[in-house]
C-alpha atoms as a PDB file:
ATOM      1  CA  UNK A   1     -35.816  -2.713-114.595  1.00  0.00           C
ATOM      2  CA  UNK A   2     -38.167  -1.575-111.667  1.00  0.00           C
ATOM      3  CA  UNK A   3     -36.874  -0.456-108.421  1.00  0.00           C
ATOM      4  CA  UNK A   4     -37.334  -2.032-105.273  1.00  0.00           C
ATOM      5  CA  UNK A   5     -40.254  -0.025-104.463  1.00  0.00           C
ATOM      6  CA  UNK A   6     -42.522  -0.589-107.455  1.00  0.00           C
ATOM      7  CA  UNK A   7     -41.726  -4.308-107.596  1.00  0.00           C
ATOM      8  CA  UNK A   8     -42.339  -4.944-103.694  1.00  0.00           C
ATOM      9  CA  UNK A   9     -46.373  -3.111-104.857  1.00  0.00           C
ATOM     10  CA  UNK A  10     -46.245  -5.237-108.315  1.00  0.00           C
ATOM     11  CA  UNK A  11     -44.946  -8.909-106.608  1.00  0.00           C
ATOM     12  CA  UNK A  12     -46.008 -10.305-104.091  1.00  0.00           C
ATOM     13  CA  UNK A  13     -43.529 -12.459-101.369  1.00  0.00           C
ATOM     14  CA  UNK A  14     -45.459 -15.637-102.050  1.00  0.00           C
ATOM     15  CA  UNK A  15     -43.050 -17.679-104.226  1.00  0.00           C
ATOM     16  CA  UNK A  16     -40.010 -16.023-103.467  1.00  0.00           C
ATOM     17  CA  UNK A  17     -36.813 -18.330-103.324  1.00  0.00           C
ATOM     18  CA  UNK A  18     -35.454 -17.815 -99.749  1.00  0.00           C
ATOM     19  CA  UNK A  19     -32.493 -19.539 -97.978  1.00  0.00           C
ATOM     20  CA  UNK A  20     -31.779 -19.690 -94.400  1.00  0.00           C
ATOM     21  CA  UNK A  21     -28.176 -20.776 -92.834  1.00  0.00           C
ATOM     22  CA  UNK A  22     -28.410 -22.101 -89.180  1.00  0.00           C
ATOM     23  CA  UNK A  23     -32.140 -23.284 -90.584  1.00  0.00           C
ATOM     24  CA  UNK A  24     -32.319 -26.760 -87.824  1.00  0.00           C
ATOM     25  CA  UNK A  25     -33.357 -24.886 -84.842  1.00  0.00           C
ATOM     26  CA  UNK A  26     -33.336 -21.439 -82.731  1.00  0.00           C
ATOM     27  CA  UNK A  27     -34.130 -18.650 -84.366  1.00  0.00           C
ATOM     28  CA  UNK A  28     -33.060 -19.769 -87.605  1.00  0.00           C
ATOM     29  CA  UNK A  29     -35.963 -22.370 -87.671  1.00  0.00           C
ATOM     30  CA  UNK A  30     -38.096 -20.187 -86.448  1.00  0.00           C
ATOM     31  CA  UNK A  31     -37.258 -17.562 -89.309  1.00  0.00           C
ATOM     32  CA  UNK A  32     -37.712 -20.504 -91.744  1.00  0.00           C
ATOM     33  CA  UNK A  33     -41.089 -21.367 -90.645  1.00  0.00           C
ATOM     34  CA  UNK A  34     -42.234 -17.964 -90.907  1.00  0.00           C
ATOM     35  CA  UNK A  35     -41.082 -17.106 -94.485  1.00  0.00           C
ATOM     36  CA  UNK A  36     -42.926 -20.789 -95.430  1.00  0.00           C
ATOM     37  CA  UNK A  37     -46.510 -19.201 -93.624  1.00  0.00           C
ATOM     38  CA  UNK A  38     -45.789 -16.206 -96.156  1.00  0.00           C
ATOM     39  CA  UNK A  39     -46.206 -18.636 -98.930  1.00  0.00           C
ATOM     40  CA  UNK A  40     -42.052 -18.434 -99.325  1.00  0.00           C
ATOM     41  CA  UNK A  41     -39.983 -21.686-100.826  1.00  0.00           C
ATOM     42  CA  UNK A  42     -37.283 -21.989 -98.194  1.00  0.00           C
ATOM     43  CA  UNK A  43     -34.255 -23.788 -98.580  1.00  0.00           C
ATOM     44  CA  UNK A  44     -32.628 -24.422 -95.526  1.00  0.00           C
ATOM     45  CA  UNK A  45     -28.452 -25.106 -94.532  1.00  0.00           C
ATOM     46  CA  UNK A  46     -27.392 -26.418 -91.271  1.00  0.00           C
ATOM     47  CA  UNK A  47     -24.703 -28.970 -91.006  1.00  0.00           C
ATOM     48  CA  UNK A  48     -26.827 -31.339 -89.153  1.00  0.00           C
ATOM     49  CA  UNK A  49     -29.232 -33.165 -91.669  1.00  0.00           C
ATOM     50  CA  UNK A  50     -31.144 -35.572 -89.725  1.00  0.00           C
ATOM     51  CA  UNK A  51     -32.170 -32.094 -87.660  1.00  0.00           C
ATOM     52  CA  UNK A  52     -33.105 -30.381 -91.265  1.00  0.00           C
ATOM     53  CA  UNK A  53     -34.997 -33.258 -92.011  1.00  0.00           C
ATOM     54  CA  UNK A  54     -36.961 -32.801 -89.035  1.00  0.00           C
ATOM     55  CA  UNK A  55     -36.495 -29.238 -89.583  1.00  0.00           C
ATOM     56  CA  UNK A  56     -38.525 -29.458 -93.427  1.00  0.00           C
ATOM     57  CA  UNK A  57     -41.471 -31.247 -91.627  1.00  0.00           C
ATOM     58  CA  UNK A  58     -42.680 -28.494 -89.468  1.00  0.00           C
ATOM     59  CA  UNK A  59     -42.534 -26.037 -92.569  1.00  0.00           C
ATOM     60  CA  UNK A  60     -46.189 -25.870 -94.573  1.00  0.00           C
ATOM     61  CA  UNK A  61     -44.645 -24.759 -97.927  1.00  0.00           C
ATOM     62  CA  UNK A  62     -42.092 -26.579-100.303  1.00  0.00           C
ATOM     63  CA  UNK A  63     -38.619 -26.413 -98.738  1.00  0.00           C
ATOM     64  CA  UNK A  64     -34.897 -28.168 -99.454  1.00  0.00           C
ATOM     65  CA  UNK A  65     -32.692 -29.860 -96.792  1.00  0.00           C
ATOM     66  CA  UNK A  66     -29.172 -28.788 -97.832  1.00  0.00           C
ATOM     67  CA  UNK A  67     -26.754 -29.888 -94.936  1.00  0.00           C
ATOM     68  CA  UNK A  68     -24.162 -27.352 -95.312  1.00  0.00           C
ATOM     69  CA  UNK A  69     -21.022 -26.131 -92.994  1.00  0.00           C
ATOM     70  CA  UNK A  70     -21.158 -22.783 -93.999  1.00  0.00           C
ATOM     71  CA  UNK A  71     -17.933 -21.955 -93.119  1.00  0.00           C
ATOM     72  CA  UNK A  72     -16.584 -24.634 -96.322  1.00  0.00           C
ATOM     73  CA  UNK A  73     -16.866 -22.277 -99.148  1.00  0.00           C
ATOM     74  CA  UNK A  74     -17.073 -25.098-101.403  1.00  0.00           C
ATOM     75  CA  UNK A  75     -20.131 -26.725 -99.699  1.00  0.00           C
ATOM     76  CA  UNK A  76     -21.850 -23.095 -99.369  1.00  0.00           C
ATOM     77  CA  UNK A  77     -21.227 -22.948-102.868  1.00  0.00           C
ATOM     78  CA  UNK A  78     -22.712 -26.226-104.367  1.00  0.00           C
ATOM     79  CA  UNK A  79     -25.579 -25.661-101.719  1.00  0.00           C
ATOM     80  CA  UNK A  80     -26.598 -22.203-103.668  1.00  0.00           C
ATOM     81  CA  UNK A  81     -26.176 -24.275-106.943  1.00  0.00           C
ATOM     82  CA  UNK A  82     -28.598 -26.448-105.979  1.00  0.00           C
ATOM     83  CA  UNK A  83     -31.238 -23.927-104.853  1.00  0.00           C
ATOM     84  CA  UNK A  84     -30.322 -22.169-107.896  1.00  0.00           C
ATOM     85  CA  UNK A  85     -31.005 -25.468-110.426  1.00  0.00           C
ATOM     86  CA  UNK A  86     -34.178 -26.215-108.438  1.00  0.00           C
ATOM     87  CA  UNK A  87     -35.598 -22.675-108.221  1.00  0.00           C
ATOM     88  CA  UNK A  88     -33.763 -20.019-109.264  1.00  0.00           C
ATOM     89  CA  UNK A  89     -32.183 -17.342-107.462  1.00  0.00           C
ATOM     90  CA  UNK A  90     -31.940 -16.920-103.803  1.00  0.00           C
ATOM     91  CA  UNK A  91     -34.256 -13.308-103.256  1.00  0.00           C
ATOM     92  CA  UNK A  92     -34.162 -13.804 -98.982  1.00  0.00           C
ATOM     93  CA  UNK A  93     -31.351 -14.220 -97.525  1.00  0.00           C
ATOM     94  CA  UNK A  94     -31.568 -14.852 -93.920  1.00  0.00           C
ATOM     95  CA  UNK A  95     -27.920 -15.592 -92.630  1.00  0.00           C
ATOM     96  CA  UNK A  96     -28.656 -17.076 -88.695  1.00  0.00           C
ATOM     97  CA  UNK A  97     -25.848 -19.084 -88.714  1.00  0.00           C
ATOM     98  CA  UNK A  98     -23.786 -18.435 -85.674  1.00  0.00           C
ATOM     99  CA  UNK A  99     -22.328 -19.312 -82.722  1.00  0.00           C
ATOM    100  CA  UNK A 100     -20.460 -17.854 -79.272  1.00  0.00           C
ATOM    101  CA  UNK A 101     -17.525 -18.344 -77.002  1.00  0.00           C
ATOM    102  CA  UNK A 102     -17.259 -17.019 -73.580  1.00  0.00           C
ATOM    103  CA  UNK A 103     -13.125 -16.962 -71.824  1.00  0.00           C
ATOM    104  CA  UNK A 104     -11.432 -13.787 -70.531  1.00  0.00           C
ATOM    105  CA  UNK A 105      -9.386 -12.113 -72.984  1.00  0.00           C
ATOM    106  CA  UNK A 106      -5.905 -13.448 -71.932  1.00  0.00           C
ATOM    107  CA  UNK A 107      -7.288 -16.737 -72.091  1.00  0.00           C
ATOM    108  CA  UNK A 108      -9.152 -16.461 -75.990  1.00  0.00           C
ATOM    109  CA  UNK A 109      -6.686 -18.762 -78.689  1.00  0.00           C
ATOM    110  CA  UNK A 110      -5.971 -17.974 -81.663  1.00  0.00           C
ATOM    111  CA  UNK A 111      -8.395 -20.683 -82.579  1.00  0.00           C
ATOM    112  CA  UNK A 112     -11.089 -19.122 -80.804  1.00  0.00           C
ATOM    113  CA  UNK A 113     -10.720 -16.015 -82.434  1.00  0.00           C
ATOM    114  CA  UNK A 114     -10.726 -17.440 -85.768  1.00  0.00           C
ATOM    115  CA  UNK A 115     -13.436 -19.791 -85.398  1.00  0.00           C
ATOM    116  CA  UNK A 116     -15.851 -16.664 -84.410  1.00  0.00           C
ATOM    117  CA  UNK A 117     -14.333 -14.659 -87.125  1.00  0.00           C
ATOM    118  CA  UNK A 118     -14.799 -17.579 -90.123  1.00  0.00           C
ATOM    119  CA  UNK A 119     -18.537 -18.659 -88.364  1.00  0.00           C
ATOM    120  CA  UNK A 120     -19.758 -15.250 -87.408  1.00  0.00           C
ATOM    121  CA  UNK A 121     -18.264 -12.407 -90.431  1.00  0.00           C
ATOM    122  CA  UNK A 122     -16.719 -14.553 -93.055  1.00  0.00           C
ATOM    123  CA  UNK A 123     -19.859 -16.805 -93.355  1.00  0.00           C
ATOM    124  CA  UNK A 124     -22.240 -14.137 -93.989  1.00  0.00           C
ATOM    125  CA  UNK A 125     -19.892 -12.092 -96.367  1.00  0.00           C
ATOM    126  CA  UNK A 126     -19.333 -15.203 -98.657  1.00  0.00           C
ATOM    127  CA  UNK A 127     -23.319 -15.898 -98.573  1.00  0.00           C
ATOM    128  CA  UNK A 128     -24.160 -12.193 -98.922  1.00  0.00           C
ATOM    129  CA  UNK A 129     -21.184 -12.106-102.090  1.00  0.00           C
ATOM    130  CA  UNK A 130     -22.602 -15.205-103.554  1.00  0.00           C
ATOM    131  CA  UNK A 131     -26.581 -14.446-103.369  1.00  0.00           C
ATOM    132  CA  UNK A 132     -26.182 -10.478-104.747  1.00  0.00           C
ATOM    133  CA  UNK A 133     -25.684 -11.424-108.955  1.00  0.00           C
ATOM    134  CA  UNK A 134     -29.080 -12.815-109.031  1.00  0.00           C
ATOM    135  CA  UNK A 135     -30.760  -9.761-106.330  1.00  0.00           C
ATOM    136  CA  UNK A 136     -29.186  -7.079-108.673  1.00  0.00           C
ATOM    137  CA  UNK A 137     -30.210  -8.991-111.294  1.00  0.00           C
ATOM    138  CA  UNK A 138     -33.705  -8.865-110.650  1.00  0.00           C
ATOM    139  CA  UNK A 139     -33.722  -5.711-109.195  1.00  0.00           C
ATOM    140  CA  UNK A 140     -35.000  -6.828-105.856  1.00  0.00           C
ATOM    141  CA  UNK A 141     -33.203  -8.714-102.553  1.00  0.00           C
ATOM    142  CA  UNK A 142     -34.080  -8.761 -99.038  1.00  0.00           C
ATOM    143  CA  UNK A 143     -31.087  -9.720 -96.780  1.00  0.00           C
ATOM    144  CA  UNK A 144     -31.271 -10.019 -92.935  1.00  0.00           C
ATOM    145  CA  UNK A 145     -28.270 -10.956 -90.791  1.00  0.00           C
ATOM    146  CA  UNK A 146     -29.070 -12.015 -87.425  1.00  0.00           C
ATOM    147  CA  UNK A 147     -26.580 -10.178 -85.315  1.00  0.00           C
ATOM    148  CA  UNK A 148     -26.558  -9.970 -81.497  1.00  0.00           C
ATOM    149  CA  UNK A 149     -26.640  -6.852 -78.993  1.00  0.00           C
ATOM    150  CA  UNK A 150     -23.599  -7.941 -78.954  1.00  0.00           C
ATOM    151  CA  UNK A 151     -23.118  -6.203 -82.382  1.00  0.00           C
ATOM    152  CA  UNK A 152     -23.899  -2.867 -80.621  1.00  0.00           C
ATOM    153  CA  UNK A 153     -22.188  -2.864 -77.021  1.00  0.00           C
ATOM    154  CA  UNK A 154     -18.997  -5.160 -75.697  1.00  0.00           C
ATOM    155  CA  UNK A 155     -19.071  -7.374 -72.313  1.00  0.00           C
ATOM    156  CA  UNK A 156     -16.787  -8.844 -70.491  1.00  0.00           C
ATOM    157  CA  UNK A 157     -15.318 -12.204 -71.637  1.00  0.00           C
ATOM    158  CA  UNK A 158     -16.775 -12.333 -75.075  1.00  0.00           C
ATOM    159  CA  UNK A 159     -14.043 -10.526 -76.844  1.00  0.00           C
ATOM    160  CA  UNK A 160     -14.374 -12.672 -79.944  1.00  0.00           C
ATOM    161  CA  UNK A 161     -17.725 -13.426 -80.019  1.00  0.00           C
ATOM    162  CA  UNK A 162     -18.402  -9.457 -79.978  1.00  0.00           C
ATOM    163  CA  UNK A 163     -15.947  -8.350 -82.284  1.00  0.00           C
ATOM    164  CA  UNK A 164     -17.216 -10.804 -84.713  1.00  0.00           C
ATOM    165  CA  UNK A 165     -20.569  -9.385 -84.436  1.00  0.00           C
ATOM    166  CA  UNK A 166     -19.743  -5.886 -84.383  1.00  0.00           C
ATOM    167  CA  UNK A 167     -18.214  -6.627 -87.844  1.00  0.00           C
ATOM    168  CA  UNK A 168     -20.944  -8.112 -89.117  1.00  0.00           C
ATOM    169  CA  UNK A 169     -23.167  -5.229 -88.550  1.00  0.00           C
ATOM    170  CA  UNK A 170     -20.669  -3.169 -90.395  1.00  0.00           C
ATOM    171  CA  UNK A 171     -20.805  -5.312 -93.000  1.00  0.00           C
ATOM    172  CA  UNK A 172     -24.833  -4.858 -92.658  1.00  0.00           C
ATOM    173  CA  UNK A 173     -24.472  -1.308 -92.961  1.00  0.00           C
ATOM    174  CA  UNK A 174     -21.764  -0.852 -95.948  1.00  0.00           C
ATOM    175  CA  UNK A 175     -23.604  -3.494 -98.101  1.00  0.00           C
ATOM    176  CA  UNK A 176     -26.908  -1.423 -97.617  1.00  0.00           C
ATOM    177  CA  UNK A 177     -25.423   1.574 -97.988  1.00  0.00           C
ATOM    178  CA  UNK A 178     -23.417   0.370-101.658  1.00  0.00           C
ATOM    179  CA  UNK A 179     -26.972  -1.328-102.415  1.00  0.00           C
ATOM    180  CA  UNK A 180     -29.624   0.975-101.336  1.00  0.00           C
ATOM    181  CA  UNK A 181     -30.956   2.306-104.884  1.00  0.00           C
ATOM    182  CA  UNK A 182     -30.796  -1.452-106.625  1.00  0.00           C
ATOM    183  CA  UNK A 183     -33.942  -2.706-104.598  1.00  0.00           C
ATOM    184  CA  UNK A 184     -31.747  -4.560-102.574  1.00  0.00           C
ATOM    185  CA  UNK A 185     -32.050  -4.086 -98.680  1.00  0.00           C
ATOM    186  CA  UNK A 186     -29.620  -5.377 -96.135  1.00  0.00           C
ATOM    187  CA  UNK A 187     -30.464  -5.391 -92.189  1.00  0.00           C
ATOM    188  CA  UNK A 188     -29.506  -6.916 -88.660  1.00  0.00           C
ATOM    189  CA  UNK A 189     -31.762  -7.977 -86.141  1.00  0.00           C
ATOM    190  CA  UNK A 190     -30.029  -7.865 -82.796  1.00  0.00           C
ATOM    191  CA  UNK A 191     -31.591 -10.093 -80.155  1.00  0.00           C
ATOM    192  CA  UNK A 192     -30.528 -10.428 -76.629  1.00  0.00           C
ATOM    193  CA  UNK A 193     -30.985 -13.101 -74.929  1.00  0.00           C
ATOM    194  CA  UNK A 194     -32.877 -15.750 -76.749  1.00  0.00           C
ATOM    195  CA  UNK A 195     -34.957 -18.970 -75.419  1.00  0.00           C
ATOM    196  CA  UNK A 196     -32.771 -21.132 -77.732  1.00  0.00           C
ATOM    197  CA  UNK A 197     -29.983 -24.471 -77.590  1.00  0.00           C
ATOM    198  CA  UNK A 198     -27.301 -21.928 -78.020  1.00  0.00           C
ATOM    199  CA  UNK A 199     -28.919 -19.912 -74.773  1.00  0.00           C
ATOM    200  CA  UNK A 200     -28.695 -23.539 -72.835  1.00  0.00           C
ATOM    201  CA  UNK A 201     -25.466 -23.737 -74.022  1.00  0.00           C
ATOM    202  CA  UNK A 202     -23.838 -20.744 -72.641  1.00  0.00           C
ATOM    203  CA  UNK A 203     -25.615 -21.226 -69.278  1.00  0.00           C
ATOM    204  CA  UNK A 204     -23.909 -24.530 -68.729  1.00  0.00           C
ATOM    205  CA  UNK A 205     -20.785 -22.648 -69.510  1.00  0.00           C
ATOM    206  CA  UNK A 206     -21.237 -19.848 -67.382  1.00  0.00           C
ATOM    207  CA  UNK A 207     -22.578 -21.983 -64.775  1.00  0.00           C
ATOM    208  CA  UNK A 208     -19.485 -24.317 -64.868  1.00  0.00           C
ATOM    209  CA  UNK A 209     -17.072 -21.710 -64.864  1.00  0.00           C
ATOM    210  CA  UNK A 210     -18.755 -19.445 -62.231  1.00  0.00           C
ATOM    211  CA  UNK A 211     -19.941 -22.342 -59.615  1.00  0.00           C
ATOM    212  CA  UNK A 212     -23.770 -21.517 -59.938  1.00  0.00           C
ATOM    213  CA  UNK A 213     -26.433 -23.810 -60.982  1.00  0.00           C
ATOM    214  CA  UNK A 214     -28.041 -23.355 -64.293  1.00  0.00           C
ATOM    215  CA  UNK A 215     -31.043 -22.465 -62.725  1.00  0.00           C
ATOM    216  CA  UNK A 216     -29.424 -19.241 -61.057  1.00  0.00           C
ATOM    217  CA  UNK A 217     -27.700 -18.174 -64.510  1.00  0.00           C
ATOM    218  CA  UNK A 218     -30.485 -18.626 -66.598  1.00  0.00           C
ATOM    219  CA  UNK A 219     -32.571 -16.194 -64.313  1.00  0.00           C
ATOM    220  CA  UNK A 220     -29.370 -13.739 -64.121  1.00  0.00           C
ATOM    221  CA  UNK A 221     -29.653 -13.891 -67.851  1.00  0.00           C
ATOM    222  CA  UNK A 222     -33.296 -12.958 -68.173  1.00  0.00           C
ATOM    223  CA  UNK A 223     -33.075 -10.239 -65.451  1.00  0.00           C
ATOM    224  CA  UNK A 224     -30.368  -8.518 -67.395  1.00  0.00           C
ATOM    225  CA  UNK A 225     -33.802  -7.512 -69.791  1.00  0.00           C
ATOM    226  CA  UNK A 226     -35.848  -5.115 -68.579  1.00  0.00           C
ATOM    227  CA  UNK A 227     -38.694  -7.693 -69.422  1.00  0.00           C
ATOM    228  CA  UNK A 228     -37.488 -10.188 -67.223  1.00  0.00           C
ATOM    229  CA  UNK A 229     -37.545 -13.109 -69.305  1.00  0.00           C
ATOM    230  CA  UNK A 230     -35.832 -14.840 -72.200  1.00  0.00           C
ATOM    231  CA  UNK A 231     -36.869 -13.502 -75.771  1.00  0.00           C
ATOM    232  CA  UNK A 232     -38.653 -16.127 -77.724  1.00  0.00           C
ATOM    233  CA  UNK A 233     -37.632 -17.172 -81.030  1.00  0.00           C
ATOM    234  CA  UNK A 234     -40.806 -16.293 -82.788  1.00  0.00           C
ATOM    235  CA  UNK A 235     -40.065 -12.637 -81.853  1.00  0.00           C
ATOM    236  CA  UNK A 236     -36.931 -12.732 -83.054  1.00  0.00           C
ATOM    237  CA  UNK A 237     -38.783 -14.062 -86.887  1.00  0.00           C
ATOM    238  CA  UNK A 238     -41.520 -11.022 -87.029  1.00  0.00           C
ATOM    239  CA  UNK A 239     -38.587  -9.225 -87.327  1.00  0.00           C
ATOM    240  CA  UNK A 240     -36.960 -10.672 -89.961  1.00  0.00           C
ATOM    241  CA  UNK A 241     -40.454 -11.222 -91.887  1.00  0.00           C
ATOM    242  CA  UNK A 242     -40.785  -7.322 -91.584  1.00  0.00           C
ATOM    243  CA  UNK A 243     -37.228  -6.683 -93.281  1.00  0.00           C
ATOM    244  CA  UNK A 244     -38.412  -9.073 -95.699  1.00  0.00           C
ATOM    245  CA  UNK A 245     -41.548  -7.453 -95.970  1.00  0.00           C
ATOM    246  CA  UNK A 246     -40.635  -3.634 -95.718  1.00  0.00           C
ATOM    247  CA  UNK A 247     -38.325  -1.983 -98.647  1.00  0.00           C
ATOM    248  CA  UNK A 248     -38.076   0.905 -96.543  1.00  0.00           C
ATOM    249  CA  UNK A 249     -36.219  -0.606 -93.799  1.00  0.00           C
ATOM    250  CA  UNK A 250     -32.270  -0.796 -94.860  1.00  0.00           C
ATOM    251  CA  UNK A 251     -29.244  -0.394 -93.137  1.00  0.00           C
ATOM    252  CA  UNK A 252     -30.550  -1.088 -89.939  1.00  0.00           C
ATOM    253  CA  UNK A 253     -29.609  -3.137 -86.632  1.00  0.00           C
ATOM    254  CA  UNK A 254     -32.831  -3.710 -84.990  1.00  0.00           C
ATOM    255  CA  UNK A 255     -32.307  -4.613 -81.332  1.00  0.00           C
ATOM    256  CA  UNK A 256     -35.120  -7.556 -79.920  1.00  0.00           C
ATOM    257  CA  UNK A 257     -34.266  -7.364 -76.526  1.00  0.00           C
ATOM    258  CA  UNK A 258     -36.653  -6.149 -74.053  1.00  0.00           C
ATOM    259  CA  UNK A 259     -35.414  -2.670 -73.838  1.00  0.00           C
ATOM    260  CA  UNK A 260     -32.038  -3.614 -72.523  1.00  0.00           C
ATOM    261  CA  UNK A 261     -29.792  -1.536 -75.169  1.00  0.00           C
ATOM    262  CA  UNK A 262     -31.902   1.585 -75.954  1.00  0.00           C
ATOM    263  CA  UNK A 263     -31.098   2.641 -79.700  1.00  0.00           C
END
């Protein structure tokens, strides 16, 4: 069986099965798109499936609409069957499924906690457990979590949302570490703050809880970058293409953030 680095020279990515989680929009859409202009067939998971539908339709290359709550092991389960029966096995992984709180710490449930534990760490583990057979198999895998600075520093009143994250860039970095001479690569992007519905999201939170408009957070927000703006989502996807593209980038967390956490 060749190693990674003679069959990244000997195949090329057009063709390659990939499968996205949090495919419908944000980055994760974005990240779809991209792998489908490298000539990739993309299957793509969100629980939402009128917003896959309309998801598939911007992609130029053959695709799947799988609505899938990737937390439900059962549904992530028959969703990789499915790819799996249609075109074999998953070779990109790109886990952008995700989500945040924000609540001081004395005020974070035991629900809350969970949720960003079984959404943010679980999630990925299962899909990263479930898609390595066929990598090893093959003797080739690309697998890029999309993490958050968050992964990399803590801030205040995002205790669960942060710890989740910092655990899934150790699981990043052990996986890679185990996998490293199979062919099989496993990296984090880390973006700060993103131009995306999750980004609107947490500035009508903030802005509820802290008595400022929107307008005011979202500029707090994109002044916390040195670049003084919002990182697009499209940024965010060279990365991942490069993982994809790159055998000799493993184990990493790649920070897309303007310069704000120097690494």
């Amino acid at each position: 069986m060749s190693d990674g680095a003679v069959e990244t020279t000997t195949r090329p990515l057009s063709g390659r099965v990939a499968l996205v989680t949090g495919a419908s929009t944000g980055i994760g859409l974005a990240a779809a798109q991209r792998l489908s202009r490298d000539g990739m067939r993309v299957a793509l998971l969100a629980r939402n499936e009128a917003a896959l539908t309309h998801a598939a339709a911007t992609l130029p290359g053959e695709s799947l609409v799988l609505p899938t709550d990737v937390t439900d092991s059962e549904q992530l389960d028959a969703a990789y069957r499915t790819v799996e029966q249609t075109w074999g096995p998953v070779e990109v992984l790109v886990l952008s499924a995700g989500n945040g709180i924000g609540a001081p710490l004395a005020e974070t449930t035991d629900e809350d906690w969970q949720r960003m534990l079984d959404l943010n760490l679980t999630a990925p583990f299962r899909c990263l457990r479930r898609a390595l057979p066929g990598m090893l198999e093959r003797g080739w895998g690309r697998v890029v979590v999309v993490a958050s600075i968050a992964a990399k520093v803590g801030d205040k009143q995002v205790a669960a949302y942060t710890a989740s994250k910092h655990g899934v860039l150790g699981l990043v970095r052990s996986a890679a570490a185990e996998l490293a001479s199979t062919g099989v690569t496993v990296n984090a992007v880390c973006p700060g703050y993103v131009d995306t519905p999750m980004t609107d999201q947490s500035v009508a939170d903030i802005a509820e809880r802290s008595a400022r408009s929107q307008e005011e957070v979202r500029r707090l927000l994109e002044r916390k970058q040195p670049i003084r703006r919002l990182v697009t989502t499209q940024e965010v996807a060279d990365v991942v293409a490069l993982c994809v593209a790159n055998g000799a980038i493993n184990a990493q967390g790649i920070n897309v953030d303007g310069g704000a956490v120097q690494s």
